[in-house]
N, C-alpha and C. Protein backbone atom coordinates (compact mmCIF):
# COMPACT_ATOMS: atom_id res chain seq x y z
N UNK A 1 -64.11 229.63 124.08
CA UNK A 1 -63.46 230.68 123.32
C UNK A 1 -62.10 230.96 123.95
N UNK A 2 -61.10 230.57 122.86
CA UNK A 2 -59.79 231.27 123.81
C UNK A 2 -59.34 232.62 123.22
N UNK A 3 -58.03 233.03 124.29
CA UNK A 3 -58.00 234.40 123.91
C UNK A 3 -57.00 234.44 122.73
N UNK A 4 -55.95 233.37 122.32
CA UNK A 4 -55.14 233.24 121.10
C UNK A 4 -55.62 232.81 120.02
N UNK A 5 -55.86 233.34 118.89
CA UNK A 5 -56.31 232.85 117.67
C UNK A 5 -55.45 231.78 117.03
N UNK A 6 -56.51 230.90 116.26
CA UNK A 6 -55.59 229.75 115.77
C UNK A 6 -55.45 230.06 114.46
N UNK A 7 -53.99 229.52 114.31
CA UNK A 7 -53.27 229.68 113.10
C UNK A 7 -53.39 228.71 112.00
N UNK A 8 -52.99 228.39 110.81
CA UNK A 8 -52.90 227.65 109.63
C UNK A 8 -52.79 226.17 110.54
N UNK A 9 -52.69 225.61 109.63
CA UNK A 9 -52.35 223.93 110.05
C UNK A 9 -53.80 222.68 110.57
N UNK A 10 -53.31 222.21 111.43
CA UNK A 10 -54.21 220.96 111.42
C UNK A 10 -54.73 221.31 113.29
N UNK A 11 -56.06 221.62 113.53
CA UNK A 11 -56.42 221.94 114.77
C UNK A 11 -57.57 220.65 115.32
N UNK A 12 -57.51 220.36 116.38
CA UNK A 12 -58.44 219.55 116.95
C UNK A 12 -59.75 220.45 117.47
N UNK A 13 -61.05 220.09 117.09
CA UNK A 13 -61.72 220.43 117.75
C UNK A 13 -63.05 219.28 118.57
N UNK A 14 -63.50 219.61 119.54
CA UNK A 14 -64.38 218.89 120.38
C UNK A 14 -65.56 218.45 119.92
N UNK A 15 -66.52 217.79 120.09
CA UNK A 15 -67.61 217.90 119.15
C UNK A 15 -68.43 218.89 119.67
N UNK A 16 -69.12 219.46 118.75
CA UNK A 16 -70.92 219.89 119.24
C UNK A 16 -69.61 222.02 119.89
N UNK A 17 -69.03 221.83 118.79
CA UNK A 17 -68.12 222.88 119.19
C UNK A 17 -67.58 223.62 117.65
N UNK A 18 -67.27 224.80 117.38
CA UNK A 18 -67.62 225.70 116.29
C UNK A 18 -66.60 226.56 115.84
N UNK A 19 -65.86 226.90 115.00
CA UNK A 19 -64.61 228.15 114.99
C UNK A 19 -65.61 229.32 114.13
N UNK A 20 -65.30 230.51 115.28
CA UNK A 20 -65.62 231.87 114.68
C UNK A 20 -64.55 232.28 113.64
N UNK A 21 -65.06 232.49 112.15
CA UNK A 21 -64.08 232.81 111.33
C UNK A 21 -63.57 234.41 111.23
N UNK A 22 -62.47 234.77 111.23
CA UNK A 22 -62.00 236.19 111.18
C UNK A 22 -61.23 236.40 109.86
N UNK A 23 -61.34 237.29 109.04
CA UNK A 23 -60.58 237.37 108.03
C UNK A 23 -58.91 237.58 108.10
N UNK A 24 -58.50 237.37 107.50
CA UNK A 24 -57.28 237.29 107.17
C UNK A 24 -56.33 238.59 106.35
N UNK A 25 -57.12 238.81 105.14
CA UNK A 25 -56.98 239.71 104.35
C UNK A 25 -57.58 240.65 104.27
N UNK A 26 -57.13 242.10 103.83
CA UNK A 26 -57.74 243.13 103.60
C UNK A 26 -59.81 242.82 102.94
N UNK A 27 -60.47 243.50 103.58
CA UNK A 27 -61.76 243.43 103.20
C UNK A 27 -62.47 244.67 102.87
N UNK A 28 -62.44 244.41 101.39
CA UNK A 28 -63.94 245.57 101.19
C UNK A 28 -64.70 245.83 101.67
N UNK A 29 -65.21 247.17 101.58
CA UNK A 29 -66.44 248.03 101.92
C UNK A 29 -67.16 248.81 101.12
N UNK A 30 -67.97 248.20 100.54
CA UNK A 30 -69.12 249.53 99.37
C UNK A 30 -69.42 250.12 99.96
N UNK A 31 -69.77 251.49 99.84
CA UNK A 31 -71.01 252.72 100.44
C UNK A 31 -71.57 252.51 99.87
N UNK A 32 -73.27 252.95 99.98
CA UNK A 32 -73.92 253.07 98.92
C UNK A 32 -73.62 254.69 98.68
N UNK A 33 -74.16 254.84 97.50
CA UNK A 33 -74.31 256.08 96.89
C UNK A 33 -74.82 257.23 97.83
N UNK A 34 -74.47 257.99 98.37
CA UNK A 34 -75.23 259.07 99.22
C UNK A 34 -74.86 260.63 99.34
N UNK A 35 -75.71 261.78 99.40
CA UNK A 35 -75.61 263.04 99.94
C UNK A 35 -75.17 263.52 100.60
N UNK A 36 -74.16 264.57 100.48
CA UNK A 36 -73.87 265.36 101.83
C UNK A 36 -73.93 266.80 101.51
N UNK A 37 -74.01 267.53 102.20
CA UNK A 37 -73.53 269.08 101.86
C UNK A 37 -71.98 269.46 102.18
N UNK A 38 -71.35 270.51 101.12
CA UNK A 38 -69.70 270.83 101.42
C UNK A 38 -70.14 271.73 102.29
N UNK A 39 -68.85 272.44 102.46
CA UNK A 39 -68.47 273.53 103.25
C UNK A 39 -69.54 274.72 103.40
N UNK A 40 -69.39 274.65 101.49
CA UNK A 40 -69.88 275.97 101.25
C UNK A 40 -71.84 275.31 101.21
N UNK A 41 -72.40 274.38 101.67
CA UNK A 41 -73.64 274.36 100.84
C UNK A 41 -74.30 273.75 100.26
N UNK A 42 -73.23 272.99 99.09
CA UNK A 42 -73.62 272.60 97.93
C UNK A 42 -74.33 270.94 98.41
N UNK A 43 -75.07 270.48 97.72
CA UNK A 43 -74.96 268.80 97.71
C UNK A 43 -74.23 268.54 97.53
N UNK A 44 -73.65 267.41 97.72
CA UNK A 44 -72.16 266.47 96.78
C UNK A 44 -73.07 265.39 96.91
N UNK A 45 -72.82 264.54 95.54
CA UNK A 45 -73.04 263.31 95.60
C UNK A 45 -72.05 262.24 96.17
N UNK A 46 -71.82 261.35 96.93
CA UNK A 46 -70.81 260.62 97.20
C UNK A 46 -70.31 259.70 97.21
N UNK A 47 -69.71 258.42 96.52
CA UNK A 47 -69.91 257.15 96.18
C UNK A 47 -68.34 256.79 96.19
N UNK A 48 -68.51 256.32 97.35
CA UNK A 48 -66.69 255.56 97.79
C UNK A 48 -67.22 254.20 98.63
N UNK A 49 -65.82 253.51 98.10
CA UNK A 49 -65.25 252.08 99.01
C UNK A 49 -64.47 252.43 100.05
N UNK A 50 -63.82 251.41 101.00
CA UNK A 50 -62.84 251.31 101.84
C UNK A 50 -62.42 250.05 101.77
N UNK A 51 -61.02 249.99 102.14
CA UNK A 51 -60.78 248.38 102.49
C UNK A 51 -60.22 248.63 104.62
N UNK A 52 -60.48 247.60 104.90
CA UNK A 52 -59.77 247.25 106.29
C UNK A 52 -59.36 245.76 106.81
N UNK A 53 -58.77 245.76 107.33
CA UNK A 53 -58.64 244.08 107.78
C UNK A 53 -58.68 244.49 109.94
N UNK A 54 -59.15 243.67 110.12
CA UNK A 54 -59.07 243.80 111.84
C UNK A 54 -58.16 243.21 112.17
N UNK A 55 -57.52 243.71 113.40
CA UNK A 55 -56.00 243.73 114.54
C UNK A 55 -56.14 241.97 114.54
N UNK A 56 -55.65 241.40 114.71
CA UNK A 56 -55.44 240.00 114.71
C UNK A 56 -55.19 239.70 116.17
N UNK A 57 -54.60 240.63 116.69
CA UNK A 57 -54.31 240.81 118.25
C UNK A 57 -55.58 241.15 119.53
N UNK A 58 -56.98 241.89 118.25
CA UNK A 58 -57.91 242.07 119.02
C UNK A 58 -58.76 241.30 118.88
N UNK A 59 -58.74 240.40 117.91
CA UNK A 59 -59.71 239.41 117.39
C UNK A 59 -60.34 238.63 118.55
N UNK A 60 -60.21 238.40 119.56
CA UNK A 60 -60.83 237.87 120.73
C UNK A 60 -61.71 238.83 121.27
N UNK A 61 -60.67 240.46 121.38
CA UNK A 61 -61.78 241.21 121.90
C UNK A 61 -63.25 241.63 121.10
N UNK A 62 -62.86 241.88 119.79
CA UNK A 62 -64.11 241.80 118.53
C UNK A 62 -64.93 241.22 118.47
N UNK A 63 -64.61 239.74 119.15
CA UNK A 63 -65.63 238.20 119.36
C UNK A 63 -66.27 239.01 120.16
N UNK A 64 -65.54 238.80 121.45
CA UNK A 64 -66.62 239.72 122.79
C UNK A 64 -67.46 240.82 122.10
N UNK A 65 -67.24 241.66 122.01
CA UNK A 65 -68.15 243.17 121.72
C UNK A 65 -69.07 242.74 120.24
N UNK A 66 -68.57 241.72 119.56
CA UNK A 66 -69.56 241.71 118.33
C UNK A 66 -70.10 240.80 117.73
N UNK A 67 -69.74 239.51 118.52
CA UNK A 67 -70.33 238.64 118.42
C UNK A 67 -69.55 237.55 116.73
N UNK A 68 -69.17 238.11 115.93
CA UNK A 68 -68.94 237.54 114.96
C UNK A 68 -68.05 238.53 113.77
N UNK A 69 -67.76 237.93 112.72
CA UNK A 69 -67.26 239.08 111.78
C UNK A 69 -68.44 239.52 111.04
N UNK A 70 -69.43 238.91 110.70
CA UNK A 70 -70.92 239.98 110.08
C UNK A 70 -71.09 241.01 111.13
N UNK A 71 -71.24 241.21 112.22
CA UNK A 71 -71.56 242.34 113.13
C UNK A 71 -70.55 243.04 113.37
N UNK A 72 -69.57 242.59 113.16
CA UNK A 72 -68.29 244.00 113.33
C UNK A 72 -68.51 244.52 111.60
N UNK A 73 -68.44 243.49 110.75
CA UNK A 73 -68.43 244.66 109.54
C UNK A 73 -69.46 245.45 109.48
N UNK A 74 -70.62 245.65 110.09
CA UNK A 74 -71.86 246.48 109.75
C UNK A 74 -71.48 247.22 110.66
N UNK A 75 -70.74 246.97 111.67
CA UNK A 75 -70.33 248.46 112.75
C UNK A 75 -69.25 249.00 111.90
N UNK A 76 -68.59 248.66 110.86
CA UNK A 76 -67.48 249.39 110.42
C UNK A 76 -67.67 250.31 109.26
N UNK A 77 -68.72 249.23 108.41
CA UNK A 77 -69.23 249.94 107.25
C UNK A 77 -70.26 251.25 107.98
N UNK A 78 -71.05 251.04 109.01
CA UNK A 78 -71.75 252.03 109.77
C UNK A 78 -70.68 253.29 109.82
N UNK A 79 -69.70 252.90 110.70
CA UNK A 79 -68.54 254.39 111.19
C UNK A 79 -68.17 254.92 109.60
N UNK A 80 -67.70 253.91 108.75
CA UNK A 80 -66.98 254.52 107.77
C UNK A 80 -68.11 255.47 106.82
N UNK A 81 -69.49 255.20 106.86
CA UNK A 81 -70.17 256.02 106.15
C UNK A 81 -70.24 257.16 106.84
N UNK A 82 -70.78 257.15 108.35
CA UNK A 82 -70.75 258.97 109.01
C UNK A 82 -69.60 259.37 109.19
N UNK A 83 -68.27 258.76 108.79
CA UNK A 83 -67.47 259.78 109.14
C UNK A 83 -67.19 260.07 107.73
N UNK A 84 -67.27 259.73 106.51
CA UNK A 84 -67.30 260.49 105.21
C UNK A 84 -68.58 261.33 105.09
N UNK A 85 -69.14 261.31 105.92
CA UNK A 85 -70.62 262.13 105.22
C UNK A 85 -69.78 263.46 106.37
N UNK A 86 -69.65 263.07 107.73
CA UNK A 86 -68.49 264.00 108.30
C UNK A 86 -67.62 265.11 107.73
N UNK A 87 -66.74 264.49 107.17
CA UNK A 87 -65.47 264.95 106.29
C UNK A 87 -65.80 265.36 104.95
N UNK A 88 -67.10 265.48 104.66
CA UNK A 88 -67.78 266.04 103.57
C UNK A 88 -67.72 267.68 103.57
N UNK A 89 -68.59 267.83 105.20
CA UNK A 89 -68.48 269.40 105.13
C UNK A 89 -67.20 270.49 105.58
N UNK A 90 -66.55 269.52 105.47
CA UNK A 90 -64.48 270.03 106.10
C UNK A 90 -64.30 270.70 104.20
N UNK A 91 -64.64 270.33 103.24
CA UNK A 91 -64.30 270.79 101.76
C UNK A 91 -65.40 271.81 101.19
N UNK A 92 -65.31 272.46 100.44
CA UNK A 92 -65.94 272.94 99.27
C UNK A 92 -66.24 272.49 98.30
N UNK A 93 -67.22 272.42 97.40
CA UNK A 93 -67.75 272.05 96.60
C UNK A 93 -66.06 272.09 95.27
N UNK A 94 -65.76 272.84 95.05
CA UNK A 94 -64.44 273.82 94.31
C UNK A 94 -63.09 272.26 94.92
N UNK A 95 -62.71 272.28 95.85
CA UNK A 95 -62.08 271.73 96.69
C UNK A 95 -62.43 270.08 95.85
N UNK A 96 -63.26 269.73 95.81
CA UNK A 96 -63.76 268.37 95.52
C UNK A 96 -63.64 267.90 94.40
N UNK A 97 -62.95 269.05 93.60
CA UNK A 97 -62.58 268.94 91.85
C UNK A 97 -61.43 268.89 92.41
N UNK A 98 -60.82 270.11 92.57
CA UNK A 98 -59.25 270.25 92.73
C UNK A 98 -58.11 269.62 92.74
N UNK A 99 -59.11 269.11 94.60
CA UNK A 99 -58.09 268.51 95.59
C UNK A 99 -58.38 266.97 96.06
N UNK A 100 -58.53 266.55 94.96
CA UNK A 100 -59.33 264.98 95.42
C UNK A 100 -58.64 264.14 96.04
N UNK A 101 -57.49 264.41 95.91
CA UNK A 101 -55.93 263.38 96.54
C UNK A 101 -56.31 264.04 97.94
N UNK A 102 -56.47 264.67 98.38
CA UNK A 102 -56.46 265.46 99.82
C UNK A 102 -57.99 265.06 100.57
N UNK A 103 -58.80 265.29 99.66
CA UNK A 103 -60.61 264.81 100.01
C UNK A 103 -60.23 263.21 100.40
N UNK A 104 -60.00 262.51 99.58
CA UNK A 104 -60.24 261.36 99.88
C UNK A 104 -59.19 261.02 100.75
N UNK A 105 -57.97 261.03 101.13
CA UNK A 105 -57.07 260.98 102.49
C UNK A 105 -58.14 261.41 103.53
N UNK A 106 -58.81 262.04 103.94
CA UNK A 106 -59.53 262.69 104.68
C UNK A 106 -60.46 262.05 105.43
């Protein structure tokens, strides 16, 4: 494993030897559908995406800590769901009609 990622073009590799693939481009994230309570109480139902692409610069360190890009995205899709179920109870139920440009920045 080296620590510079390889770029486009024509690469040699060794036999009985493997390239960890890292994305390139922005990558989706479904939530599933889920509950939270607002501010005030209420349930909210909640059903959002995300997109992200990973540091290209950390992509060696990501290898280390995660073994692959399937295990970093389930740690990402993981964070990105508790911290919207998080940022759920920062609004009001009222707030979540309103101010949706502001909810979803959030």
């Amino acid at each position: 494993l080296h620590e510079t990622p390889l770029t486009e073009g024509l690469h040699w590799l060794f036999p009985f030897s493997y390239l960890i693939r890292w994305p390139t481009r922005q990558v989706p994230v479904d939530a599933p559908a889920m509950a939270c309570n607002s501010k005030d109480g209420l349930k909210i139902m909640l059903d959002f995406s995300f997109q992200y692409l990973p540091d290209v610069a950390q992509v060696y360190n990501l290898t280390m800590d995660f073994k692959d890009f399937d295990q970093h995205y389930l740690a990402v899709r993981s964070e990105g769901i508790s911290t919207a179920k998080h940022a759920c109870g920062n609004f009001s139920a009222e707030e979540f009609q309103t101010k949706r440009s502001e909810v979803s920045n959030a």
